[in-house]
Protein backbone atom coordinates (compact mmCIF):
# COMPACT_ATOMS: atom_id res chain seq x y z
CA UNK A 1 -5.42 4.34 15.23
CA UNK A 2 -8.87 3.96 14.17
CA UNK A 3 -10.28 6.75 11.43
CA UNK A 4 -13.02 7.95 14.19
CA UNK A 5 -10.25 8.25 16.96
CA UNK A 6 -8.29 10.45 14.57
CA UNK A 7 -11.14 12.78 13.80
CA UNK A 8 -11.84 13.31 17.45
CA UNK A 9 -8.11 14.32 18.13
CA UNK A 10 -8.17 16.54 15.24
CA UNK A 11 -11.42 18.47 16.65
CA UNK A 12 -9.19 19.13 19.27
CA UNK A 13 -5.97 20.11 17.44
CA UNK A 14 -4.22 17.15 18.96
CA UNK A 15 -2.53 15.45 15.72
CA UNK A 16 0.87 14.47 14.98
CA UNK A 17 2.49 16.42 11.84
CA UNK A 18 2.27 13.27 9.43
CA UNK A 19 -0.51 10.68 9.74
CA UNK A 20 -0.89 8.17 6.40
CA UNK A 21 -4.15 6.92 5.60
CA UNK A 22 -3.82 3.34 4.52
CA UNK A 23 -6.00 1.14 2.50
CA UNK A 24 -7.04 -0.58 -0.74
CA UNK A 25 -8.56 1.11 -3.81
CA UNK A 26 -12.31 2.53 -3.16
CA UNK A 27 -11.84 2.73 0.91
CA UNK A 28 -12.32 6.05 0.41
CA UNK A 29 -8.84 7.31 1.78
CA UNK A 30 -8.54 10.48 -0.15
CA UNK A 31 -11.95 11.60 0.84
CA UNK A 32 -11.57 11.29 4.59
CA UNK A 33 -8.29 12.67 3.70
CA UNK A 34 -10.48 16.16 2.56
CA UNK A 35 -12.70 15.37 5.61
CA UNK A 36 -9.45 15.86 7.75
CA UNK A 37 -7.82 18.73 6.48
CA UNK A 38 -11.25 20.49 6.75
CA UNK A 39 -11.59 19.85 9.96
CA UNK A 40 -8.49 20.91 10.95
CA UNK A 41 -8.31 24.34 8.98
CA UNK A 42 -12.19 24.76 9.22
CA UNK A 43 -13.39 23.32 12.14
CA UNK A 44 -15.91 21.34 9.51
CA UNK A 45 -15.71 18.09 7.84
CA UNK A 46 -16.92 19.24 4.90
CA UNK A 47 -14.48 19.00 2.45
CA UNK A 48 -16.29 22.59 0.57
CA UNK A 49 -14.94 24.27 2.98
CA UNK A 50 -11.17 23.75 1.65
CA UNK A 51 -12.71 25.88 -1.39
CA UNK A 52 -10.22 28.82 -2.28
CA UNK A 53 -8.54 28.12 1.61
CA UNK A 54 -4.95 29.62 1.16
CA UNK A 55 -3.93 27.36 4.03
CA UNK A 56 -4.76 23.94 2.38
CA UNK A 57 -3.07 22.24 -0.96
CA UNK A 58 -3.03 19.23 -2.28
CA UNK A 59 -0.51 17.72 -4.30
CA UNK A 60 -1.78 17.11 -7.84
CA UNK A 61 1.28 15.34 -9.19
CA UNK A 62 4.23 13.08 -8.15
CA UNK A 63 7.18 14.68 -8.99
CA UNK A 64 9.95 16.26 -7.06
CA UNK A 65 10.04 19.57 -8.13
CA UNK A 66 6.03 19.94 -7.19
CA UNK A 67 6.71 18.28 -3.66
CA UNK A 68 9.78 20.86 -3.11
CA UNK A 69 7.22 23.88 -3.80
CA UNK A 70 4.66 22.70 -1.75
CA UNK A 71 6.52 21.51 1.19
CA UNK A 72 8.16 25.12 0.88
CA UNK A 73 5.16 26.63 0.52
CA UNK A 74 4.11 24.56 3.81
CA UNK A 75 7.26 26.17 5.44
CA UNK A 76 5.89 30.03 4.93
CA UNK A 77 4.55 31.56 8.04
CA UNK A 78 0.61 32.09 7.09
CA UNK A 79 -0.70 35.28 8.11
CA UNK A 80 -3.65 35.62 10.34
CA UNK A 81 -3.88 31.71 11.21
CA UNK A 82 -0.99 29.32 11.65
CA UNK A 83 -2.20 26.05 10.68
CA UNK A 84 -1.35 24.90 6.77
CA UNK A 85 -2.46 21.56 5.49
CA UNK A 86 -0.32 19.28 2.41
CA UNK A 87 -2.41 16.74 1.10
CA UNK A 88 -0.04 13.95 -1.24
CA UNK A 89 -2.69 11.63 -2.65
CA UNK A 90 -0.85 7.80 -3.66
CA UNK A 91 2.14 8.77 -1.89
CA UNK A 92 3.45 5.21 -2.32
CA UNK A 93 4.13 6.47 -6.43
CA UNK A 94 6.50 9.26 -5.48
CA UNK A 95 10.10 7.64 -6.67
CA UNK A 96 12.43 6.97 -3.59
CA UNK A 97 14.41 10.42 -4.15
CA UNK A 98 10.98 12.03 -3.70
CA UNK A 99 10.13 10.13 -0.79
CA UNK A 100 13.39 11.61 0.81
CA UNK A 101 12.72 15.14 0.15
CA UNK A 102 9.25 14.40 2.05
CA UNK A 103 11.32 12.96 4.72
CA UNK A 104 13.25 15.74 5.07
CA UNK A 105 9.76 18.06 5.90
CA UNK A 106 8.57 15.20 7.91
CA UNK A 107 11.82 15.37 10.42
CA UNK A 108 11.64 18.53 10.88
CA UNK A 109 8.15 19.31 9.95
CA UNK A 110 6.95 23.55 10.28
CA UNK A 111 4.49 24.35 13.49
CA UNK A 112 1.07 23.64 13.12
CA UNK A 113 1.80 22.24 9.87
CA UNK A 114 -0.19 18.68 8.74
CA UNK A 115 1.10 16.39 6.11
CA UNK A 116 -1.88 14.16 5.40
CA UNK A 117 -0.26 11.60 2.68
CA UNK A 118 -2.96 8.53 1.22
CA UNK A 119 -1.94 5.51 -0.15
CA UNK A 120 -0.27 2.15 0.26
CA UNK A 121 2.53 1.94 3.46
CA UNK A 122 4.23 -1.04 1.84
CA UNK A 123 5.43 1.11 -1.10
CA UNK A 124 6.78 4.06 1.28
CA UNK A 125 10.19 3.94 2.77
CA UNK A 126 10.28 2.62 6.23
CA UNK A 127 11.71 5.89 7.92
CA UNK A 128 8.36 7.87 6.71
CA UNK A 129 6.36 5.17 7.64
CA UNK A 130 7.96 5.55 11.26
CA UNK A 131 7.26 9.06 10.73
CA UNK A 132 3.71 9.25 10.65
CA UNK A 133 0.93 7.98 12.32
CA UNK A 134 -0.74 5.10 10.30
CA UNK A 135 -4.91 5.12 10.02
CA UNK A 136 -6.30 2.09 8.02
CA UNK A 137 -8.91 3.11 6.48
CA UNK A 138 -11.99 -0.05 6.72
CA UNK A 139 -9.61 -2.26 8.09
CA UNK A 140 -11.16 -4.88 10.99
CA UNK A 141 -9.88 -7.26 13.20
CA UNK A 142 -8.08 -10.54 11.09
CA UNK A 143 -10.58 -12.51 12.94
CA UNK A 144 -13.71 -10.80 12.55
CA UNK A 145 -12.92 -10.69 8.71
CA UNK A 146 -12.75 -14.87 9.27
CA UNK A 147 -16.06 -15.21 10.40
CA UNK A 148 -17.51 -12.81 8.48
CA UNK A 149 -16.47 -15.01 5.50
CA UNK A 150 -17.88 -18.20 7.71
CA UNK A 151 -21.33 -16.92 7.75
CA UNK A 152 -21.19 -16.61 4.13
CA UNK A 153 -20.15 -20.23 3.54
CA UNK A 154 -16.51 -19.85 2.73
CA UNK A 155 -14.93 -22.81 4.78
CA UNK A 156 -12.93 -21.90 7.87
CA UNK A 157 -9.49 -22.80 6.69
CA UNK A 158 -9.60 -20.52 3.43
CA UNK A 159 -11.42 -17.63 5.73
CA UNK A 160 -8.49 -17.68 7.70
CA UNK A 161 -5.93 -17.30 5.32
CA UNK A 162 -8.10 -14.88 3.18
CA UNK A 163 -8.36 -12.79 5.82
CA UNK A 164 -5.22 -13.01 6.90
CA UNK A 165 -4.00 -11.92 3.28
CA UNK A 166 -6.97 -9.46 2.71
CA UNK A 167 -4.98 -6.99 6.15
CA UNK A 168 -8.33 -6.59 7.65
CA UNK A 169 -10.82 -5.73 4.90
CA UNK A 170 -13.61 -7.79 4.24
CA UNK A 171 -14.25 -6.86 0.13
CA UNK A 172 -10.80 -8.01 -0.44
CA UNK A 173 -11.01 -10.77 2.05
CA UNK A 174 -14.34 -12.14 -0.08
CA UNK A 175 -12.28 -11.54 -3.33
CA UNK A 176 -9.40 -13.69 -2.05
CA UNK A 177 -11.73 -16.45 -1.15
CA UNK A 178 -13.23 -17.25 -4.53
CA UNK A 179 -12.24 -20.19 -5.94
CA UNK A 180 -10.62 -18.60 -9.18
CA UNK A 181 -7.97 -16.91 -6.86
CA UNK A 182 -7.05 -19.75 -4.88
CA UNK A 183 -6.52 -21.63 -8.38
CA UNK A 184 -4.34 -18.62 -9.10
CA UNK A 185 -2.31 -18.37 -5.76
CA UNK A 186 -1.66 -21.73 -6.55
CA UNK A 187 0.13 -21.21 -9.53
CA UNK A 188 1.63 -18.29 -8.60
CA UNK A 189 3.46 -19.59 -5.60
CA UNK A 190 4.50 -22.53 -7.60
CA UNK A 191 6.07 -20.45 -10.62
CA UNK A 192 7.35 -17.66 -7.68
CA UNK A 193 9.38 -20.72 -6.20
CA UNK A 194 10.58 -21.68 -9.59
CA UNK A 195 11.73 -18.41 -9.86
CA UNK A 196 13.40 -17.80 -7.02
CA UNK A 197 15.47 -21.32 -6.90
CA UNK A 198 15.35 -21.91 -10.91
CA UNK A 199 15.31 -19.81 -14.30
CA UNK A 200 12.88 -17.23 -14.64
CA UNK A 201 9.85 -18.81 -15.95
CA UNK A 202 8.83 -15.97 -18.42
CA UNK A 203 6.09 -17.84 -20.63
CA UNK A 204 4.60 -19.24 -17.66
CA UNK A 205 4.28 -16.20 -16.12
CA UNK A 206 2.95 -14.74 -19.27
CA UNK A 207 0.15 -17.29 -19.30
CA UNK A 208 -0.88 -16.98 -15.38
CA UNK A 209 -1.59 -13.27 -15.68
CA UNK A 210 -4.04 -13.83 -18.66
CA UNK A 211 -7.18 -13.41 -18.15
CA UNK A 212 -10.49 -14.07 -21.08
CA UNK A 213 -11.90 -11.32 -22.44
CA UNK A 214 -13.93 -11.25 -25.54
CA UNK A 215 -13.06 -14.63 -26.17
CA UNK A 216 -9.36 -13.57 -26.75
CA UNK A 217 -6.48 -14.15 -24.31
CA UNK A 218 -4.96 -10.79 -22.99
CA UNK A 219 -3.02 -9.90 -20.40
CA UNK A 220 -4.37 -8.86 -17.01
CA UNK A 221 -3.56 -5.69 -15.31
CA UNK A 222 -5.54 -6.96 -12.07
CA UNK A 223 -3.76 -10.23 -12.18
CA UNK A 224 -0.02 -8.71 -12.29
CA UNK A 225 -1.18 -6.96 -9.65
CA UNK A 226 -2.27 -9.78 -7.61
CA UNK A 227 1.44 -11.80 -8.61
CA UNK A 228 3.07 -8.64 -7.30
CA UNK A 229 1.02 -8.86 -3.99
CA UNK A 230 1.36 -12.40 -3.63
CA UNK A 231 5.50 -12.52 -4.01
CA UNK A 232 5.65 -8.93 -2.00
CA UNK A 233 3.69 -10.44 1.12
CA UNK A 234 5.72 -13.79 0.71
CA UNK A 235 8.90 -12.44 0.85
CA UNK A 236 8.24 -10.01 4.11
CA UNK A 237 6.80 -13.21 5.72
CA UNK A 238 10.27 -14.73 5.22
CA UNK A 239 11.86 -12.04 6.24
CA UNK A 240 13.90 -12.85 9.29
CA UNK A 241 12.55 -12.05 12.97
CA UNK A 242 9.53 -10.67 10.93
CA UNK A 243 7.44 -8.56 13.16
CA UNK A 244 3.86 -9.26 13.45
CA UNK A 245 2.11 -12.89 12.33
CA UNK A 246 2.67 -14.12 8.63
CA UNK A 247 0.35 -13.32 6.07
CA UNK A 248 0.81 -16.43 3.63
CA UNK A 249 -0.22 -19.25 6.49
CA UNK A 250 -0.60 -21.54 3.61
CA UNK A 251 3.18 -22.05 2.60
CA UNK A 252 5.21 -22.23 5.67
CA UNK A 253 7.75 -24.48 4.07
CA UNK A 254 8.55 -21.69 0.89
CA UNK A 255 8.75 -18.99 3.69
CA UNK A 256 11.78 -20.96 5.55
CA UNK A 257 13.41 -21.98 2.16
CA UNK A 258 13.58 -18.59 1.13
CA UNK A 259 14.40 -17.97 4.49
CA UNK A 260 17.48 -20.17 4.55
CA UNK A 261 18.41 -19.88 1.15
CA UNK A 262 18.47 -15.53 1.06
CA UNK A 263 20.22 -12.95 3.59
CA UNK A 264 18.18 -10.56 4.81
CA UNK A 265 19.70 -7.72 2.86
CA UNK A 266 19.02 -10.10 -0.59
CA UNK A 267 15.40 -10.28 0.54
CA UNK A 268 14.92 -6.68 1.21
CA UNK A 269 16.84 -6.21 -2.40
CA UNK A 270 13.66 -8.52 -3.43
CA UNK A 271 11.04 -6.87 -1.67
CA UNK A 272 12.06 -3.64 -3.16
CA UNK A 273 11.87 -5.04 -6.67
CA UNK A 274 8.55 -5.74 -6.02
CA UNK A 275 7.27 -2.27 -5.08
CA UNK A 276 8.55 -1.22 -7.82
CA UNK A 277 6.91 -3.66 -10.30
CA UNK A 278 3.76 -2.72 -8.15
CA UNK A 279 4.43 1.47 -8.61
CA UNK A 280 4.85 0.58 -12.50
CA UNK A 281 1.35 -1.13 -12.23
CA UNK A 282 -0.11 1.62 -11.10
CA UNK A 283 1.03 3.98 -13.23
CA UNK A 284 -0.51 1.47 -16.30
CA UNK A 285 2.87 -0.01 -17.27
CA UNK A 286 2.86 -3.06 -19.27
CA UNK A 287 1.82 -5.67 -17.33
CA UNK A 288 3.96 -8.54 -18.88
CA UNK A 289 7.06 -6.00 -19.28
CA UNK A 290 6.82 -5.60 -15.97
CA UNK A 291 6.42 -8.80 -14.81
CA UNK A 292 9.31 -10.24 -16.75
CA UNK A 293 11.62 -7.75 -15.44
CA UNK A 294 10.74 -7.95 -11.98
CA UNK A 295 11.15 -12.23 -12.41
CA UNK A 296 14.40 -10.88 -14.22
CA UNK A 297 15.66 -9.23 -11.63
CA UNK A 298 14.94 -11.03 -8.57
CA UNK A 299 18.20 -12.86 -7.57
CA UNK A 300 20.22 -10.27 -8.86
């Protein structure tokens, strides 16, 4: 559902208990997340009005203890108007036996209760995905993205397949066309091959994710992060029956050789992996630690 369809149902009370906002750093999520919960406890989108509002909280931490006080919290009948709202900013960080204490709320979720959680749906388990109604926050149409890029100048084969990786936003989209990631992708679906049908190739990887900066080599947050999102999108592209059309169009014959190489169960172990390396990211791990343990631990 679009953001402005969601709004409208929610000036008419008509929202399901969960909805995720989806979307890439600086869409904005968590502020049309405040927009929401406004204008479902205040009737306003002004996220002021949430000021001191006994009715609304919003999650200022990820760990289980402060989930299992606000979701009971959530559960107390509120006197004098029934709606409550739980806000969990970057719900994708909340460590899989967190995620299934917010499942439990979610399956059974109070009246006139709204769980509005932000962040990215790849790093949340599939049964709360399925549990909530998904609004991408920016997102466009794959195509439009494409020729968005086209008027700019980028040629029509690399629009394509930056906007196919990009999900439907144009800023990444435009980031994924520049030459210096292609040069990167490159590399990193040559040493992601390697090291899913060789050894780990640790001082490769080390060197890939470097980046210049003050004239001395050091390793790249940014660029972990983009190795992480290349081999997590790879891997649900070779997933088999995968629903929906592939991301990586560039590399169909790596998606069928990990396809026929790795069960399904073995590339779900993978994809995991990966969201995890990506949740250490984002909490400012390392970022060769963590890539040498996720190349580590791949086949295992």
């Amino acid at each position: 559902m679009e953001l402005k369809q969601w709004f409208a149902c929610l000036k008419k009370g008509n929202t399901p208990h969960g909805v995720l906002l989806a979307g890439p750093e600086g869409s904005g999520k968590k502020d049309y997340a405040r927009q929401a919960a406004a204008l479902y406890l205040k009737g306003t989108a002004e996220p002021e009005a949430l000021t001191d509002c006994p009715y609304f909280r919003e999650m200022e931490d990820t760990s289980i203890e402060t989930l299992r006080d606000c979701c009971a919290e959530l559960n107390q009948q509120a006197f004098g108007r029934g709606r409550r709202c739980l806000l969990l900013p970057d719900a994708h960080l909340l460590d899989m036996r967190t995620q299934n204490t917010l499942l439990k709320t979610l399956e059974e979720p109070p009246e006139e209760a709204l769980l509005v959680l932000t962040g990215n749906e790849e790093g949340l388990l599939p049964t709360i995905r399925s549990r909530c109604m998904i609004v991408r926050v920016g997102a466009m149409p794959v195509e439009q993205v494409a020729e968005i890029l086209k008027r700019q100048g980028v040629f029509p084969e690399r629009a394509a397949l930056a906007a196919s990786l990009s999900g439907g936003y144009p800023g990444t989209a435009a980031r994924y066309a520049q030459d210096d990631y292609m040069e990167f992708r490159r590399e990193a679906l040559l040493l992601l091959e390697e090291a899913l049908f060789g050894p780990s190739p640790f001082a490769k990887a080390a060197e890939l994710i470097k980046t210049e900066e003050n004239k001395k080599k050091k390793l790249s947050p940014q660029r972990a992060r983009d190795l992480t999102d290349v081999l997590g999108t790879l891997l649900r592209d070779s997933l088999p029956q995968a629903a929906g059309a592939p991301m990586n169009t560039d590399c169909q014959k790596l998606r069928n050789k990990i396809a026929a190489r790795f069960t399904r169960g073995q590339i779900q172990g993978m994809i995991n992996r990966t969201l995890w390396a990506q949740k250490q990211l984002a909490l400012k791990a390392g970022p060769g630690s963590v890539t040498d343990l996720l190349l580590l631990e791949l086949k295992l």
